[in-house]
PDB file of N, CA and C in Angstrom:
ATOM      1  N   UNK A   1     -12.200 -80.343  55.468  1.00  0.00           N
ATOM      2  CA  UNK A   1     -11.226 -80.267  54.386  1.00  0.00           C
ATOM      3  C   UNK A   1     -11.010 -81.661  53.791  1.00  0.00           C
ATOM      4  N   UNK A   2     -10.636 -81.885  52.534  1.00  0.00           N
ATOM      5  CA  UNK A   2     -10.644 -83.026  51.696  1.00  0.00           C
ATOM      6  C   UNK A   2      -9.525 -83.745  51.721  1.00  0.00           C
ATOM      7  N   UNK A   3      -9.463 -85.046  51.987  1.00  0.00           N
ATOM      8  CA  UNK A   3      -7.959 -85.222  51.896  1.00  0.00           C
ATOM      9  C   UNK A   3      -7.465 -86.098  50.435  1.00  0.00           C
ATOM     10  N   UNK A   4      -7.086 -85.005  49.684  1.00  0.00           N
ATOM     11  CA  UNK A   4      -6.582 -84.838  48.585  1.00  0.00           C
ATOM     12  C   UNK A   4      -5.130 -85.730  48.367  1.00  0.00           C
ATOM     13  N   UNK A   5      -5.354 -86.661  47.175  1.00  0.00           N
ATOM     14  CA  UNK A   5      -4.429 -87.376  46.449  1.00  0.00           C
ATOM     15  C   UNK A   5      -3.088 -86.730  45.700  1.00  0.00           C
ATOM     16  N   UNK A   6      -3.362 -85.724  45.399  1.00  0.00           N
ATOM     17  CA  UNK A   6      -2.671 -84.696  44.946  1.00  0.00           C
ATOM     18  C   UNK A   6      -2.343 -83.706  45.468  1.00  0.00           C
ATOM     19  N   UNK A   7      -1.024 -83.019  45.782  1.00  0.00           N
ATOM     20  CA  UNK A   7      -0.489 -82.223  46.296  1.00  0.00           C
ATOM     21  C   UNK A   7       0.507 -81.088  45.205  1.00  0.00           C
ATOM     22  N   UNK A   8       0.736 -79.928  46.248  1.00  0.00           N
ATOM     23  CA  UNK A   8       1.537 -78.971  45.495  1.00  0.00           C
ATOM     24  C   UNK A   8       1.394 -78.591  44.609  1.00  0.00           C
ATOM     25  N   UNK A   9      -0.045 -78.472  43.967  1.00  0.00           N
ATOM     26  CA  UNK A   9      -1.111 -77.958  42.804  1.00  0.00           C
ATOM     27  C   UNK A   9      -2.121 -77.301  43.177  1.00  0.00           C
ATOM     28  N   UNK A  10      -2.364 -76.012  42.906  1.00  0.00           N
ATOM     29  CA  UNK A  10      -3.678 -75.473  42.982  1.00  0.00           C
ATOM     30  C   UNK A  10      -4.913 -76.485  41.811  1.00  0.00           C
ATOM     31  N   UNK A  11      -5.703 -76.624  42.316  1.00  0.00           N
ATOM     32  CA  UNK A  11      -7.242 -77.302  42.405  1.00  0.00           C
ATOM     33  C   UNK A  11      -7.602 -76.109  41.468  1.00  0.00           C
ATOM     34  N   UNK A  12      -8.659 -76.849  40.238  1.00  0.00           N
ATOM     35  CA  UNK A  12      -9.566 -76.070  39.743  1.00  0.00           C
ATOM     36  C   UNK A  12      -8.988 -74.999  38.791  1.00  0.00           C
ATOM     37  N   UNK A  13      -7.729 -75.175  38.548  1.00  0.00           N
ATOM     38  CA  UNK A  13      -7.348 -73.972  37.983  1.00  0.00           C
ATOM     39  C   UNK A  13      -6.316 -74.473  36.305  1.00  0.00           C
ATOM     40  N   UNK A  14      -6.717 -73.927  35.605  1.00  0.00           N
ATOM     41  CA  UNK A  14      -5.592 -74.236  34.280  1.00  0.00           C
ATOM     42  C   UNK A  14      -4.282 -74.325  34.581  1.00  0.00           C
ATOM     43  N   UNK A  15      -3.272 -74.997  34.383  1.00  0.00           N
ATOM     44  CA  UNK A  15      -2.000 -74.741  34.365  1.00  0.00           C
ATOM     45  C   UNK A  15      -0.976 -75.467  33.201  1.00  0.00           C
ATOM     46  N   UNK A  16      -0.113 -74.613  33.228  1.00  0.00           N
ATOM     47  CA  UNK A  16       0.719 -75.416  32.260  1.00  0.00           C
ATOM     48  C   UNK A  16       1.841 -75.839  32.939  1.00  0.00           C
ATOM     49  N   UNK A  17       1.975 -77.487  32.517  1.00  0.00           N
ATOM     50  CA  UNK A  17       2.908 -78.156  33.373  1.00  0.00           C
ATOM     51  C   UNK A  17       4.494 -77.816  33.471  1.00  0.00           C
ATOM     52  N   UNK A  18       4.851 -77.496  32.475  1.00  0.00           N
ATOM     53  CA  UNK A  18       6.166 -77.310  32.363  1.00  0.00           C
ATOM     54  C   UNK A  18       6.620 -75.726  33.133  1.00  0.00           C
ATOM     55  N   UNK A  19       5.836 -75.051  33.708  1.00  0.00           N
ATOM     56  CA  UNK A  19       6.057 -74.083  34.050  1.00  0.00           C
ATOM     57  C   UNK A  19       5.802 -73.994  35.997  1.00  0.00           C
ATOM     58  N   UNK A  20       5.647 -75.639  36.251  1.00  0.00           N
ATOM     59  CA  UNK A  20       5.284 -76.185  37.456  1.00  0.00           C
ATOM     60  C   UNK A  20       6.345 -75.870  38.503  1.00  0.00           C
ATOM     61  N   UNK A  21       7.738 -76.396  37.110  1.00  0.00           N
ATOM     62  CA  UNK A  21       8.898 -76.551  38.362  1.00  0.00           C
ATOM     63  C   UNK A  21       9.847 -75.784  37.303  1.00  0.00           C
ATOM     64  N   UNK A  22      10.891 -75.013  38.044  1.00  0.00           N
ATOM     65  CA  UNK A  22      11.923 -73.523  37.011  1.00  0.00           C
ATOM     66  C   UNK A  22      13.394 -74.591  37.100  1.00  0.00           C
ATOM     67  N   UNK A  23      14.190 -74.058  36.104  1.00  0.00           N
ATOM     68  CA  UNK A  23      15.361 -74.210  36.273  1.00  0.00           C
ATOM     69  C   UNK A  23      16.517 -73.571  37.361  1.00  0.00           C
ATOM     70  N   UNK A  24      17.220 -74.325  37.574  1.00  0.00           N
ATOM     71  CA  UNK A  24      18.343 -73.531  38.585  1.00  0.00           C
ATOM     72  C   UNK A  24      19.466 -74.250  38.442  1.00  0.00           C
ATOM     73  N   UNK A  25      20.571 -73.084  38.181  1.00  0.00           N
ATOM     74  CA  UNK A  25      21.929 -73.253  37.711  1.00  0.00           C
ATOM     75  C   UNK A  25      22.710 -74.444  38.427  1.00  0.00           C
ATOM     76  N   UNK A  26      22.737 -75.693  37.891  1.00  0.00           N
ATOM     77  CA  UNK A  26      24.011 -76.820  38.665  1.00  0.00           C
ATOM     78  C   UNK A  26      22.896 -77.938  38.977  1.00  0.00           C
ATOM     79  N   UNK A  27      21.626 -77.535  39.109  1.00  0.00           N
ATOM     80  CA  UNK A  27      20.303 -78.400  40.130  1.00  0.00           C
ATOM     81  C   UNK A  27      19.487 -79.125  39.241  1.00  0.00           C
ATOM     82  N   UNK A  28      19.165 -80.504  40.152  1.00  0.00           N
ATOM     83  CA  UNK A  28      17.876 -80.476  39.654  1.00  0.00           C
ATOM     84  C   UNK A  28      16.692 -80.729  40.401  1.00  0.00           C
ATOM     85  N   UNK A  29      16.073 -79.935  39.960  1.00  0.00           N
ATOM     86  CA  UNK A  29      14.599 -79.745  41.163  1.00  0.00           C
ATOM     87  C   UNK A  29      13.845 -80.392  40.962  1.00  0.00           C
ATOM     88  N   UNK A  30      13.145 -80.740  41.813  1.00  0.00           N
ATOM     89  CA  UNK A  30      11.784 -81.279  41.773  1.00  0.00           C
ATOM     90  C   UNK A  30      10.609 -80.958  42.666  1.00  0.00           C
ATOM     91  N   UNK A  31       8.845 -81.988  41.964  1.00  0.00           N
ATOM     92  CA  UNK A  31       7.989 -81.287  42.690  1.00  0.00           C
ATOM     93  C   UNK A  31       7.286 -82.582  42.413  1.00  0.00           C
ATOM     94  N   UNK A  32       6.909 -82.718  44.056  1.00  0.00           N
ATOM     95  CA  UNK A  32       6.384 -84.505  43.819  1.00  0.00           C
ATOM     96  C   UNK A  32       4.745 -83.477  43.867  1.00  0.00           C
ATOM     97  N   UNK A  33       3.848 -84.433  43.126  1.00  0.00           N
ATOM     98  CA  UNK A  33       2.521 -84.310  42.893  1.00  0.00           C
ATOM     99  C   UNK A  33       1.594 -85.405  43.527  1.00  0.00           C
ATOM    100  N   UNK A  34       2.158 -86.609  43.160  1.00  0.00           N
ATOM    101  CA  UNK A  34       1.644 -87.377  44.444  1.00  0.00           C
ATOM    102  C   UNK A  34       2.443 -88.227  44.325  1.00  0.00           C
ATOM    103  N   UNK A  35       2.175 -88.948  45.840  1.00  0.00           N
ATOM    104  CA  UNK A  35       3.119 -90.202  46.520  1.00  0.00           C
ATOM    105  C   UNK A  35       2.381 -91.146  46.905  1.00  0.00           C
ATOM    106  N   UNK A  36       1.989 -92.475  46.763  1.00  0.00           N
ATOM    107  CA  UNK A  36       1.637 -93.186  47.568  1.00  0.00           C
ATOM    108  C   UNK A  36       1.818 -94.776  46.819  1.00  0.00           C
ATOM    109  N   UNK A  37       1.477 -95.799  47.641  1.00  0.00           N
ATOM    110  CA  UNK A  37       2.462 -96.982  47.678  1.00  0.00           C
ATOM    111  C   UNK A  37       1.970 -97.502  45.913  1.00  0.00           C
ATOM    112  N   UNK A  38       0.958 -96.766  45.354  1.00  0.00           N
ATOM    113  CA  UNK A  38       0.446 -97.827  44.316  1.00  0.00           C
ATOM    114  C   UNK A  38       0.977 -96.633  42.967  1.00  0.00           C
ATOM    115  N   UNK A  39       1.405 -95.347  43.628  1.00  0.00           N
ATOM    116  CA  UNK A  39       2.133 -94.718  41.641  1.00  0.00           C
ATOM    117  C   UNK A  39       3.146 -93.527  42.630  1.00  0.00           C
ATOM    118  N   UNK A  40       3.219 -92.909  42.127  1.00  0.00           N
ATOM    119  CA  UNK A  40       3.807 -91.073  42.171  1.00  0.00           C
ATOM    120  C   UNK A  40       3.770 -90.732  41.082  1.00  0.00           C
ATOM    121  N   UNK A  41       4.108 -89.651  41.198  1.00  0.00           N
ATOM    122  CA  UNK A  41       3.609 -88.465  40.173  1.00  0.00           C
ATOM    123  C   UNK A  41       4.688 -87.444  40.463  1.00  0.00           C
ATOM    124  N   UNK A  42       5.951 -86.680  39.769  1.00  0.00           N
ATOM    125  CA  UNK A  42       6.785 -86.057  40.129  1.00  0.00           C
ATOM    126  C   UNK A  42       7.393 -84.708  39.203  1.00  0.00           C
ATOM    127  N   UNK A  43       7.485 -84.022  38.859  1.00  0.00           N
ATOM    128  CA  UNK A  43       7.833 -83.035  38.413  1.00  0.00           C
ATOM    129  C   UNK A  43       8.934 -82.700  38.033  1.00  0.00           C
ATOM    130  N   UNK A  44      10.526 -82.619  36.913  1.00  0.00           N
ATOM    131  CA  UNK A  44      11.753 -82.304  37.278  1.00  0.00           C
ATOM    132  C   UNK A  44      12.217 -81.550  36.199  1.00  0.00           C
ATOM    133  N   UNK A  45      13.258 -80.669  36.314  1.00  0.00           N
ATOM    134  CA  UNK A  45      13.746 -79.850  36.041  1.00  0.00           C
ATOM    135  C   UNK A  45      15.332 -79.472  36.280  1.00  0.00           C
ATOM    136  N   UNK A  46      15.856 -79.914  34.819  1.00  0.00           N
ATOM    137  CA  UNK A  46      17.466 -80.352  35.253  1.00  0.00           C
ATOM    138  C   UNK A  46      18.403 -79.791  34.785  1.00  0.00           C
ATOM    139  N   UNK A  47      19.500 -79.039  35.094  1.00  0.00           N
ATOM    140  CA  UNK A  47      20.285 -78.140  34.279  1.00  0.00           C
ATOM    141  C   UNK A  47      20.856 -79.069  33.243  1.00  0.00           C
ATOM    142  N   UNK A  48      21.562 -78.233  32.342  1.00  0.00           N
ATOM    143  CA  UNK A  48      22.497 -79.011  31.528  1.00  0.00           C
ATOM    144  C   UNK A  48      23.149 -79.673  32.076  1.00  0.00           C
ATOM    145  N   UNK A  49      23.699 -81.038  32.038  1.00  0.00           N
ATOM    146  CA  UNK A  49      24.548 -81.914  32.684  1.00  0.00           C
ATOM    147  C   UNK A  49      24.142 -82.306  33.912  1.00  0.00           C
ATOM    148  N   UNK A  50      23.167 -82.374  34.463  1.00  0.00           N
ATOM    149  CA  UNK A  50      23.183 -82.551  35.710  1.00  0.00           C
ATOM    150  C   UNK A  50      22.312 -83.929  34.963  1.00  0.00           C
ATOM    151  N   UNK A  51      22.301 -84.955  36.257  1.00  0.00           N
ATOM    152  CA  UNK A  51      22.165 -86.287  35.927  1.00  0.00           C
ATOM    153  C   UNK A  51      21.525 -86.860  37.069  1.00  0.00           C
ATOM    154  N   UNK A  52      20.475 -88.216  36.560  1.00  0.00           N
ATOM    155  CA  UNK A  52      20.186 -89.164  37.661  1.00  0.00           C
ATOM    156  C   UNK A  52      21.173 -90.477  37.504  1.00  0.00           C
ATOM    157  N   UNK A  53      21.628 -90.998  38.529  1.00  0.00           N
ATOM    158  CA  UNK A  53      23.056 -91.745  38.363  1.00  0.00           C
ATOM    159  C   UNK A  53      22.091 -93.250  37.954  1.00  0.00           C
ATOM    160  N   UNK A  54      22.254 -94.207  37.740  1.00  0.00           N
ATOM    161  CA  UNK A  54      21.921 -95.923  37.278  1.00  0.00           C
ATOM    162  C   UNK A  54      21.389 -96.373  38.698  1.00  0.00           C
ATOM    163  N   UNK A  55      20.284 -96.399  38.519  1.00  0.00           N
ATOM    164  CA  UNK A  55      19.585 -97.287  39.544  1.00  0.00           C
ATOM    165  C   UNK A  55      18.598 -98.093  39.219  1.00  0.00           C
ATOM    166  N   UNK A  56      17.835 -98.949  39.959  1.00  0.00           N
ATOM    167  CA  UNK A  56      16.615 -99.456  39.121  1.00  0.00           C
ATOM    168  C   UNK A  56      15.421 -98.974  40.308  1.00  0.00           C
ATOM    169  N   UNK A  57      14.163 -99.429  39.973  1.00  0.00           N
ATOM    170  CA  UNK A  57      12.881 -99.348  40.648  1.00  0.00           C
ATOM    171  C   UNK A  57      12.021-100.018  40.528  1.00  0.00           C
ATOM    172  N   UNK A  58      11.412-100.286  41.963  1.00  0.00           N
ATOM    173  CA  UNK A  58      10.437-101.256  41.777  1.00  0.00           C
ATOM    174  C   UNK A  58       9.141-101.399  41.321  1.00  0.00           C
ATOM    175  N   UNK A  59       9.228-100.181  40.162  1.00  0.00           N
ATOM    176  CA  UNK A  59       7.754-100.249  39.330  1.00  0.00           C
ATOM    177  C   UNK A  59       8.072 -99.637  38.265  1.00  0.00           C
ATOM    178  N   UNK A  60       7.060 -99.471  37.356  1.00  0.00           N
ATOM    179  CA  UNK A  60       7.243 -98.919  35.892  1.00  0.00           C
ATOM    180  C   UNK A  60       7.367 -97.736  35.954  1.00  0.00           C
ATOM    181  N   UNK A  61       8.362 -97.162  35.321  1.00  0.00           N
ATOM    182  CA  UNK A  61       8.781 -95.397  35.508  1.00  0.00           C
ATOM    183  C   UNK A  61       8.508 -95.188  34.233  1.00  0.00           C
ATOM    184  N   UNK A  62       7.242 -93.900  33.785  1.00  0.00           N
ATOM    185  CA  UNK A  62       7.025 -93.436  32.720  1.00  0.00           C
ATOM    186  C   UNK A  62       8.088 -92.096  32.714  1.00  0.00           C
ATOM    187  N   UNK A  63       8.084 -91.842  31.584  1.00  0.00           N
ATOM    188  CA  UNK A  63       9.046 -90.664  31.377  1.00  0.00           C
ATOM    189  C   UNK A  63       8.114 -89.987  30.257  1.00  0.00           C
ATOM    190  N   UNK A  64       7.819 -88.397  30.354  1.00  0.00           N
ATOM    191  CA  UNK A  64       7.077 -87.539  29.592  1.00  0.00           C
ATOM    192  C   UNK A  64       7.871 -86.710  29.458  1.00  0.00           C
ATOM    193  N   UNK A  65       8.715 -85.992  28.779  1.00  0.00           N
ATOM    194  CA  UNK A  65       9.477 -85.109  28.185  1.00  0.00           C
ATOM    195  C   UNK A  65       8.802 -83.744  28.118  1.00  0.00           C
ATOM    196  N   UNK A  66       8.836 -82.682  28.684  1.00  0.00           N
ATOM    197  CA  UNK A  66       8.165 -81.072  28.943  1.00  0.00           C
ATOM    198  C   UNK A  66       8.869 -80.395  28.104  1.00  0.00           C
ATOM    199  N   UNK A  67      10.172 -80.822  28.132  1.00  0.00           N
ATOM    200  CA  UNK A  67      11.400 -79.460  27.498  1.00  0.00           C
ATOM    201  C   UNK A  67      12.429 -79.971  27.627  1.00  0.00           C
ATOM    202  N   UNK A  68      13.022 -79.526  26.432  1.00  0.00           N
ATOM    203  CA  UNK A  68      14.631 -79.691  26.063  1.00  0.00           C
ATOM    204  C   UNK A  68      15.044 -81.314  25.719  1.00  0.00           C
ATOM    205  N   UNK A  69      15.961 -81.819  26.079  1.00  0.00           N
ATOM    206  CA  UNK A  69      16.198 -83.138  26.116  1.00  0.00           C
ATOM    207  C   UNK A  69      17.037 -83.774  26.910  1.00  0.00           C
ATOM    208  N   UNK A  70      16.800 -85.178  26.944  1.00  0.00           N
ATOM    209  CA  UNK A  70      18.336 -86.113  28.186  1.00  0.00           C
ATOM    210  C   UNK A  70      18.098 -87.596  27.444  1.00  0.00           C
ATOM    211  N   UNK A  71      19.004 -87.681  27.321  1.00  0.00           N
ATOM    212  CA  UNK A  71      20.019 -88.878  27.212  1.00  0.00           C
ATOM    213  C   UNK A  71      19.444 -89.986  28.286  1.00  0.00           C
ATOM    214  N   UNK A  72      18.782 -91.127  28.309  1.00  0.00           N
ATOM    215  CA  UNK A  72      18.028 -91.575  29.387  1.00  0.00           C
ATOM    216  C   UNK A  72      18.448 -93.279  28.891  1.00  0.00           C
ATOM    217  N   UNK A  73      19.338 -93.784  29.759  1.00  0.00           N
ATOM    218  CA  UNK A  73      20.053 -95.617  29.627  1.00  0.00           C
ATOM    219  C   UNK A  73      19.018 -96.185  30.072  1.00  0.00           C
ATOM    220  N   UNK A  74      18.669 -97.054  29.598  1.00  0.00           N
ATOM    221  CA  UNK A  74      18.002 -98.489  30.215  1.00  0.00           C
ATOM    222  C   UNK A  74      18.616 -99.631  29.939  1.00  0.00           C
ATOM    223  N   UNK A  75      19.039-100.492  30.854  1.00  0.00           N
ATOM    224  CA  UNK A  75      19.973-101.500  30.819  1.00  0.00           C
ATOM    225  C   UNK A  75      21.331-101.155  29.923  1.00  0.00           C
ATOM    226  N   UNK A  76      21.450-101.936  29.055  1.00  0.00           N
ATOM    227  CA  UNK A  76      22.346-101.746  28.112  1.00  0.00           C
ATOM    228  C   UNK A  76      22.114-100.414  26.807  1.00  0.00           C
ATOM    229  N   UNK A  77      21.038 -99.499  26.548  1.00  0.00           N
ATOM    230  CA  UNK A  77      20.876 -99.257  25.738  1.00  0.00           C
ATOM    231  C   UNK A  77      20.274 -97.811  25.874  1.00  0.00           C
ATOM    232  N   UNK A  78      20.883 -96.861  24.842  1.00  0.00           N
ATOM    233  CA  UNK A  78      20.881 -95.436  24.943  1.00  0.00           C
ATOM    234  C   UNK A  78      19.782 -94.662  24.301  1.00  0.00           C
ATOM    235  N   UNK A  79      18.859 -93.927  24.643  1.00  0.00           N
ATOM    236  CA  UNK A  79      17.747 -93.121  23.959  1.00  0.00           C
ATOM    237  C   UNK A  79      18.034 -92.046  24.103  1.00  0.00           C
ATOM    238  N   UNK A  80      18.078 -90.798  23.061  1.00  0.00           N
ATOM    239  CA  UNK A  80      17.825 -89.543  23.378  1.00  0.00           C
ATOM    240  C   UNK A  80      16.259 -88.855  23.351  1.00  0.00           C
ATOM    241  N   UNK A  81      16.068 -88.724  24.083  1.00  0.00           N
ATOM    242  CA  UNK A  81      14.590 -88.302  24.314  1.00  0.00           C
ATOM    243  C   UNK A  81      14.154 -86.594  24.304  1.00  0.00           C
ATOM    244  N   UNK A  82      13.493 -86.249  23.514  1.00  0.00           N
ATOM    245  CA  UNK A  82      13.312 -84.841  23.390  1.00  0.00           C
ATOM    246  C   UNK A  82      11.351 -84.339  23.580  1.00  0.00           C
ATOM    247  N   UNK A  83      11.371 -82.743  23.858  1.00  0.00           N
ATOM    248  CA  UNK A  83       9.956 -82.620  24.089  1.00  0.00           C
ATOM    249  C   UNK A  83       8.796 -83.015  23.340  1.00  0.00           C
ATOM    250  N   UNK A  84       7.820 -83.684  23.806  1.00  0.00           N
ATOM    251  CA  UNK A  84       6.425 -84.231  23.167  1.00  0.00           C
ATOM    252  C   UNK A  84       6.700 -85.677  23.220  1.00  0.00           C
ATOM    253  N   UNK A  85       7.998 -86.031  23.587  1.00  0.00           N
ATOM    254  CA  UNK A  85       8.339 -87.537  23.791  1.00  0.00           C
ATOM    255  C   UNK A  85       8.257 -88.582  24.884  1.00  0.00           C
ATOM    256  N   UNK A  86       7.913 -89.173  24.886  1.00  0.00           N
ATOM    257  CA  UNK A  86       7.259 -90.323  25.946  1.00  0.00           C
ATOM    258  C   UNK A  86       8.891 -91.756  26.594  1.00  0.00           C
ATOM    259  N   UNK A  87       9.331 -92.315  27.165  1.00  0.00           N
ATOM    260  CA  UNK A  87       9.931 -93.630  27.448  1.00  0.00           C
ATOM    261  C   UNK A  87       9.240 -94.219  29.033  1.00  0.00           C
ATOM    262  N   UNK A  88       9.436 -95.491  28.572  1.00  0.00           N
ATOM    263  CA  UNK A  88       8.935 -96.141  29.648  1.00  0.00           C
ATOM    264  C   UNK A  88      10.040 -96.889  30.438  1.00  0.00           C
ATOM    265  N   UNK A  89      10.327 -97.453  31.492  1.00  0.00           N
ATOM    266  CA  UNK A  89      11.749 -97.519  32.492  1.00  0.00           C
ATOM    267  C   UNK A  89      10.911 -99.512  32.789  1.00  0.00           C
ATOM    268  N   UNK A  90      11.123 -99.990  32.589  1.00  0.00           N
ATOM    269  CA  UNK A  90      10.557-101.185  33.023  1.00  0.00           C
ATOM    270  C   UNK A  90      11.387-101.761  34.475  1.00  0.00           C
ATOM    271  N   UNK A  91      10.294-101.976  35.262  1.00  0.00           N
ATOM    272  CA  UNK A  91      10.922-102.311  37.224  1.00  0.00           C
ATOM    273  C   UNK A  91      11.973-103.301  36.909  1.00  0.00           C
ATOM    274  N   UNK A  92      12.914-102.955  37.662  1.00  0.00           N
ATOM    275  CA  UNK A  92      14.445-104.056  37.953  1.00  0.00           C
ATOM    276  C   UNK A  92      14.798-103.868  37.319  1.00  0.00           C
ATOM    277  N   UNK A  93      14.974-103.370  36.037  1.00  0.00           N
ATOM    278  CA  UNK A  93      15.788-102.705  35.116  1.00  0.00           C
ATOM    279  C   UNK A  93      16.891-101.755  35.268  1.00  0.00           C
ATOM    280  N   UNK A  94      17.935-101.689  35.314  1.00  0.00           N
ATOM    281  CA  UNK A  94      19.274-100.635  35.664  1.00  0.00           C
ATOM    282  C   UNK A  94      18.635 -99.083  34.430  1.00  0.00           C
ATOM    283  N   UNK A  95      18.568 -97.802  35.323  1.00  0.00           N
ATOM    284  CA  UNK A  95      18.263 -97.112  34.479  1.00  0.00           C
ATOM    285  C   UNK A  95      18.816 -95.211  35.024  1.00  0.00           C
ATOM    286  N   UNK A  96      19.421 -94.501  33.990  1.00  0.00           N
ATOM    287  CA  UNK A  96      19.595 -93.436  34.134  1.00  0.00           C
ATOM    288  C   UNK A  96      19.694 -92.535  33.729  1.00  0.00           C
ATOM    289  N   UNK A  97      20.075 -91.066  33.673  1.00  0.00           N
ATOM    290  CA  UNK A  97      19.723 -90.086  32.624  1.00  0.00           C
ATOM    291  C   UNK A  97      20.531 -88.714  33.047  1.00  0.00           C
ATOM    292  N   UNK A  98      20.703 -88.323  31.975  1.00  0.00           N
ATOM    293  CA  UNK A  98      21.528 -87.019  31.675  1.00  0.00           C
ATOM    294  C   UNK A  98      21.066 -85.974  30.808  1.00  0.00           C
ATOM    295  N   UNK A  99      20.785 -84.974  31.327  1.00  0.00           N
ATOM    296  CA  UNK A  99      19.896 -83.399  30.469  1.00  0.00           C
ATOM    297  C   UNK A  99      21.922 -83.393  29.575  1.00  0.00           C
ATOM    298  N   UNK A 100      21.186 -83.462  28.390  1.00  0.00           N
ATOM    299  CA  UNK A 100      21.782 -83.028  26.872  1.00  0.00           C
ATOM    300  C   UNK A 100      21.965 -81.201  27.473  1.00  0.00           C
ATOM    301  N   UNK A 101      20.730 -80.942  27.822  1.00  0.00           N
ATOM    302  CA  UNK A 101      20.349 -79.225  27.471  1.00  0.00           C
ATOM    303  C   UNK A 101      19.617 -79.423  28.580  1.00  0.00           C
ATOM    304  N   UNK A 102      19.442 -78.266  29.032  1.00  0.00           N
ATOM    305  CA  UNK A 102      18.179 -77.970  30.240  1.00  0.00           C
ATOM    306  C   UNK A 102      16.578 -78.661  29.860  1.00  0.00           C
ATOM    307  N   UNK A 103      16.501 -79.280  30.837  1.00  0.00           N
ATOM    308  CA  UNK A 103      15.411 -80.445  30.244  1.00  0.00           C
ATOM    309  C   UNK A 103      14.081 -80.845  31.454  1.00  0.00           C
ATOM    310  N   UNK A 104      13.225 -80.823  31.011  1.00  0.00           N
ATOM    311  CA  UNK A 104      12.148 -81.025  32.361  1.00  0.00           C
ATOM    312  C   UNK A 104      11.197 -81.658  32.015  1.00  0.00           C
ATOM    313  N   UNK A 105      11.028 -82.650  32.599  1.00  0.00           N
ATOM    314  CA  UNK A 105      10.122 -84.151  32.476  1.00  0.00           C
ATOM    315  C   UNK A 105       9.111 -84.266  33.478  1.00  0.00           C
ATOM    316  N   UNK A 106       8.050 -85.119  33.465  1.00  0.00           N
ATOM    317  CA  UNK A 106       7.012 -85.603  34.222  1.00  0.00           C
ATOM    318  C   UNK A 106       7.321 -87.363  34.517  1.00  0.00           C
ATOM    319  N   UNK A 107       7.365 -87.514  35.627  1.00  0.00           N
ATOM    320  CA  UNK A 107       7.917 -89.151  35.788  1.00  0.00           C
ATOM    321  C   UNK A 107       6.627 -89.976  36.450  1.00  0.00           C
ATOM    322  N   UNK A 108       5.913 -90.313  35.834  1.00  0.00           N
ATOM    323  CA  UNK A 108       4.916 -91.265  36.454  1.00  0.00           C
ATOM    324  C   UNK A 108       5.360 -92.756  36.781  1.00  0.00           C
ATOM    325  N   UNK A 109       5.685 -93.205  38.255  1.00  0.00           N
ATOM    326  CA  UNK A 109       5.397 -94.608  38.602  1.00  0.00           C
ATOM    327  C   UNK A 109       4.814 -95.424  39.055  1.00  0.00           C
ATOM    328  N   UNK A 110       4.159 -96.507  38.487  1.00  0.00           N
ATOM    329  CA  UNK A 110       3.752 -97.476  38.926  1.00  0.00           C
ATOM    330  C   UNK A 110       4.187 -98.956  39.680  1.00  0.00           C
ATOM    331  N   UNK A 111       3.591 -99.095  40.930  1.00  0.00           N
ATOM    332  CA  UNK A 111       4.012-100.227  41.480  1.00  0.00           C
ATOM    333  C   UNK A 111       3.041-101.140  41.635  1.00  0.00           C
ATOM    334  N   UNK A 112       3.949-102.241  41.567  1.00  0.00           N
ATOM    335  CA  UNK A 112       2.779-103.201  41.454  1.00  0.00           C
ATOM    336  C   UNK A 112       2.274-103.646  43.100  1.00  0.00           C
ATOM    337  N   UNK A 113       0.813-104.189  43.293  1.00  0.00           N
ATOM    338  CA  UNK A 113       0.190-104.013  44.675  1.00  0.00           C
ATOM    339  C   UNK A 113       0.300-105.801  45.109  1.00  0.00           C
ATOM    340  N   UNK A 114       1.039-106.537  44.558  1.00  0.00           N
ATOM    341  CA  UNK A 114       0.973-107.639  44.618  1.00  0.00           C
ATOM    342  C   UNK A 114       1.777-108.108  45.729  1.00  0.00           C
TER     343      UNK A 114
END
């Protein structure tokens, strides 16, 4: 058996991402795709109002927008971000976010190997 970089995905098969991870009333879910020390790859799905509180990270957090929209701070400064839309989280940066509307994103991070 292969030991695969990617997890919690069927192999070989079409899928559509936004239909990866469902909504649930108050929550927000997630579905890590991969983990390891040099990115992740994560999946989320957030009710209305539900929120990631101000933190920072120690690598570049992409943000891909699937559905709906959130309200997403970086340092001092406010974006509303909606589907087909892209933000990038730059490391040590104070950063956080709030679903406007039921909203589900793809979060790619990068760390640096230095």
């Amino acid at each position: 058996m292969a030991n695969h970089l990617i997890k919690n995905i069927d192999f070989s098969k079409v899928e559509i991402m936004e239909d990866l991870v469902t909504y649930q009333e108050g929550q927000v879910v997630s579905r890590t795709l991969s983990q390891g020390k040099a990115s992740s790859l994560t999946l989320f799905a957030f009710d209305k109002g539900e929120e990631i509180s101000s933190h920072s990270s120690s690598g570049d957090a992409l943000v891909y927008v699937l559905d709906g929209s959130s309200k997403i701070t970086i340092g001092d400064e406010v974006f509303e971000v909606s589907k087909g839309e892209m933000i990038v989280m730059p490391a040590g940066i104070p950063h956080g976010l709030e679903a406007i509307e039921q909203f589900k994103m793809l979060l790619v991070v990068i760390f640096s190997q230095n």
